[in-house]
C-alpha atoms as a PDB file:
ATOM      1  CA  UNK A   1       0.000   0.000   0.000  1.00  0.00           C
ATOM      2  CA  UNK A   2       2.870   2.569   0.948  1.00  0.00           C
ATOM      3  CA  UNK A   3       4.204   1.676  -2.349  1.00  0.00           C
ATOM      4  CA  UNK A   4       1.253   2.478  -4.525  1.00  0.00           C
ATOM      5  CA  UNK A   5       1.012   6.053  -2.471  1.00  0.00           C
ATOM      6  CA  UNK A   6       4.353   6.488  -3.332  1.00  0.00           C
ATOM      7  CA  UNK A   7       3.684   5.769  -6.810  1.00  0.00           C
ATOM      8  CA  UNK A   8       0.541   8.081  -7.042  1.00  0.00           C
ATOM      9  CA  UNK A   9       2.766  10.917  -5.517  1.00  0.00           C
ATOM     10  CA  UNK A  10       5.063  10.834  -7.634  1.00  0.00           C
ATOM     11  CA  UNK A  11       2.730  10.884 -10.558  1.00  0.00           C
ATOM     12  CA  UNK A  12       0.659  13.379  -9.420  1.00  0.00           C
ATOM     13  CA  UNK A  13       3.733  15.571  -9.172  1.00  0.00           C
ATOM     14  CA  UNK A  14       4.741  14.652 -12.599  1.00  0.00           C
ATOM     15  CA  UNK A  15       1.562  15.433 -14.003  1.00  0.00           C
ATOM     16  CA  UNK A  16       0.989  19.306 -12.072  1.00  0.00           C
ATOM     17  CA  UNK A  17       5.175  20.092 -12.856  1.00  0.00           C
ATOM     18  CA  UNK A  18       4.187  19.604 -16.573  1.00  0.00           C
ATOM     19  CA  UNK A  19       1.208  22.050 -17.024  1.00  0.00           C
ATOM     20  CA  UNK A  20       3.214  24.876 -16.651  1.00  0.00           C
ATOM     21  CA  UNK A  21       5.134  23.839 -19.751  1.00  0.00           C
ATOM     22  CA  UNK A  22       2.047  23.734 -22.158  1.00  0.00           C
ATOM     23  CA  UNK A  23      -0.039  26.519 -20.559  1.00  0.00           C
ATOM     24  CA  UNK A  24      -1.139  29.977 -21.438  1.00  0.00           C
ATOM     25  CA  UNK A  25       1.600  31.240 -24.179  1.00  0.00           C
ATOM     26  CA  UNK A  26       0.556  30.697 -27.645  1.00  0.00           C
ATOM     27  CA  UNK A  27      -1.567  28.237 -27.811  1.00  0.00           C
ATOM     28  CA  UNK A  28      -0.629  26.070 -25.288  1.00  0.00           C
ATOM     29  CA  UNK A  29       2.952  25.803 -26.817  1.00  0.00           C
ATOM     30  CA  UNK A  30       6.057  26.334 -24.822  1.00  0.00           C
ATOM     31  CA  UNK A  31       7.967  29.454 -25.098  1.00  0.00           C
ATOM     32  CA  UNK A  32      11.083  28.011 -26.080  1.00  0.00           C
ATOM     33  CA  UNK A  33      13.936  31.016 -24.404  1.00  0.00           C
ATOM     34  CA  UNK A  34      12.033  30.348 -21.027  1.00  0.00           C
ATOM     35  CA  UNK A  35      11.767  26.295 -21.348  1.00  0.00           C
ATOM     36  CA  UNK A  36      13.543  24.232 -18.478  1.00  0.00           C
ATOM     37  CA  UNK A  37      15.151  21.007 -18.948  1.00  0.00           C
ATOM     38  CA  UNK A  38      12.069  19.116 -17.344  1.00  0.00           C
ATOM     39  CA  UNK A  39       9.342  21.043 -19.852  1.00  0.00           C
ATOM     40  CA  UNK A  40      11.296  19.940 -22.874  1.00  0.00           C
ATOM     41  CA  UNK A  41      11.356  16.225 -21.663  1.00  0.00           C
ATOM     42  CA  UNK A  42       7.809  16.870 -21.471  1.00  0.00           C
ATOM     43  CA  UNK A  43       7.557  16.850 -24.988  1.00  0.00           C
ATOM     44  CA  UNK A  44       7.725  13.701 -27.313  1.00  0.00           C
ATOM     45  CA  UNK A  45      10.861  13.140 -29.375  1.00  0.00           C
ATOM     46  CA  UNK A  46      12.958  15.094 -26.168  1.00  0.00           C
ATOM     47  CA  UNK A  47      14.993  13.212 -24.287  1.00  0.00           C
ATOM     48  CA  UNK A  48      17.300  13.855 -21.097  1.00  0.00           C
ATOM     49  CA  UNK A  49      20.709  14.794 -22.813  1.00  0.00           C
ATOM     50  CA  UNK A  50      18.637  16.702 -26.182  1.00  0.00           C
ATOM     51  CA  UNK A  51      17.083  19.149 -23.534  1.00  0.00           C
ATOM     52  CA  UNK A  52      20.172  19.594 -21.878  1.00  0.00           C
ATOM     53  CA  UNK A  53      21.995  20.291 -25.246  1.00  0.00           C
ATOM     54  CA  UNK A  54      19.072  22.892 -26.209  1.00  0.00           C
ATOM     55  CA  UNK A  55      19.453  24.412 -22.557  1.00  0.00           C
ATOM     56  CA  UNK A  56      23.437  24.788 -23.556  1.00  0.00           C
ATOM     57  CA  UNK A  57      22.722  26.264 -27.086  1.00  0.00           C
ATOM     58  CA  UNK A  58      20.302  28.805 -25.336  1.00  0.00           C
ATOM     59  CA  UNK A  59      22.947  29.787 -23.420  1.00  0.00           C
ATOM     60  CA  UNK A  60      25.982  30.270 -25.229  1.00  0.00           C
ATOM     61  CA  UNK A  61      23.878  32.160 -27.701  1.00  0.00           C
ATOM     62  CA  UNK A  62      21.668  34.235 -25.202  1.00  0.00           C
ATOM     63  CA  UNK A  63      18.477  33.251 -26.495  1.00  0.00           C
ATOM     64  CA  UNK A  64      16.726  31.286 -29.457  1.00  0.00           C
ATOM     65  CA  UNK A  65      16.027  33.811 -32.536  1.00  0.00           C
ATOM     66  CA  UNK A  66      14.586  31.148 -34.910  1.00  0.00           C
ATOM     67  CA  UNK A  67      13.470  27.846 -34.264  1.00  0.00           C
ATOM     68  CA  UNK A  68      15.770  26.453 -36.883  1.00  0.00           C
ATOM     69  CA  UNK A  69      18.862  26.856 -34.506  1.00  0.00           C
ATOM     70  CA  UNK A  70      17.376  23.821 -32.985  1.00  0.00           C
ATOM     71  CA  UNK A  71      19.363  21.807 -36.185  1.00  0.00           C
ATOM     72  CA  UNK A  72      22.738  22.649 -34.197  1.00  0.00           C
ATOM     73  CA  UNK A  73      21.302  20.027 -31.485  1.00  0.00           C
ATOM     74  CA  UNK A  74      22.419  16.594 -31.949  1.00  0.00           C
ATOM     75  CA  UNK A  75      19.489  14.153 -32.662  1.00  0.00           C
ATOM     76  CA  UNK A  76      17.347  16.875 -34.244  1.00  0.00           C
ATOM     77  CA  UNK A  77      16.572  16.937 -37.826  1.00  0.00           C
ATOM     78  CA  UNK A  78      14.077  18.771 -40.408  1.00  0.00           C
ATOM     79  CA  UNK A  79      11.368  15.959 -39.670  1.00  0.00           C
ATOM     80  CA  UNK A  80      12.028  16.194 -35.609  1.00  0.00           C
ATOM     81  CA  UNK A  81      11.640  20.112 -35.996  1.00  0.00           C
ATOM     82  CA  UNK A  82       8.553  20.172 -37.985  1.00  0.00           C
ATOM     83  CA  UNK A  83       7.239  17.950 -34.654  1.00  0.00           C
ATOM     84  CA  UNK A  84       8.659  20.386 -32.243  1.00  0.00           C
ATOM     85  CA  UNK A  85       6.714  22.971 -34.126  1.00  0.00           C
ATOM     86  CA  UNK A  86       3.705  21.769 -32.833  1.00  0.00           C
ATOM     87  CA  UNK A  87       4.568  22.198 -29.509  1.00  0.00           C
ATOM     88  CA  UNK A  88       7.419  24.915 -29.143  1.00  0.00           C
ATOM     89  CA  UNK A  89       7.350  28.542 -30.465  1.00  0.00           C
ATOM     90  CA  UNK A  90       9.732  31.674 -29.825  1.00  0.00           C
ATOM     91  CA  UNK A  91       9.632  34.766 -28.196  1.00  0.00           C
ATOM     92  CA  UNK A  92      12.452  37.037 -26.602  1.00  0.00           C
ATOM     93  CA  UNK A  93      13.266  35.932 -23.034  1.00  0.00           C
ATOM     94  CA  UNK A  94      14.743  39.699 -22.691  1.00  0.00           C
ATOM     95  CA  UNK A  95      14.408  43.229 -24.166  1.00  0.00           C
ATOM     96  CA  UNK A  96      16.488  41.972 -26.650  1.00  0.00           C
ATOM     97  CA  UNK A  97      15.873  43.689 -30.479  1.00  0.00           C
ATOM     98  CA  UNK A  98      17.208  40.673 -32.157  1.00  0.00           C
END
């Protein structure tokens, strides 16, 4: 029984740390200069090490200007992008006038 509880816990905090990652902005899609490692896992076709790589990319160039950056990310190609699409879109993360 303490096992299932457990189990339900930790889905339950799965499940309420992922609607921030879909909600509000742009039709539910996730602003992609203001994504955390855990929202991009979120999504299908993101794993572990590709959000950490797209966390790094943000970085070292201050912020995401157009969505095809993403290609510099190992493991993501034109067919992966066009999927991401669906579910990512890009706004500044600053007062940047990129």
């Amino acid at each position: 029984m303490k096992n299932i509880i457990i189990a339900l816990t930790l889905l339950l905090t799965i499940a309420i740390a992922s609607v921030p990652a879909f909600a509000g902005d742009n039709d539910g899609k996730l602003n992609l200069n203001t994504a955390t490692v855990e929202q991009l896992v979120a999504i299908d076709g993101i794993d572990q090490p590709m959000a950490e790589a797209i966390i790094e990319l943000r970085t070292e160039n201050e912020e995401f200007v157009d969505m095809d950056e993403l290609l510099d990310v190992d493991g993501i190609d034109s067919t992966l992008l066009r999927k991401l699409s669906k579910f990512l879109f890009l706004e500044p993360a600053s007062s940047c006038n990129c």
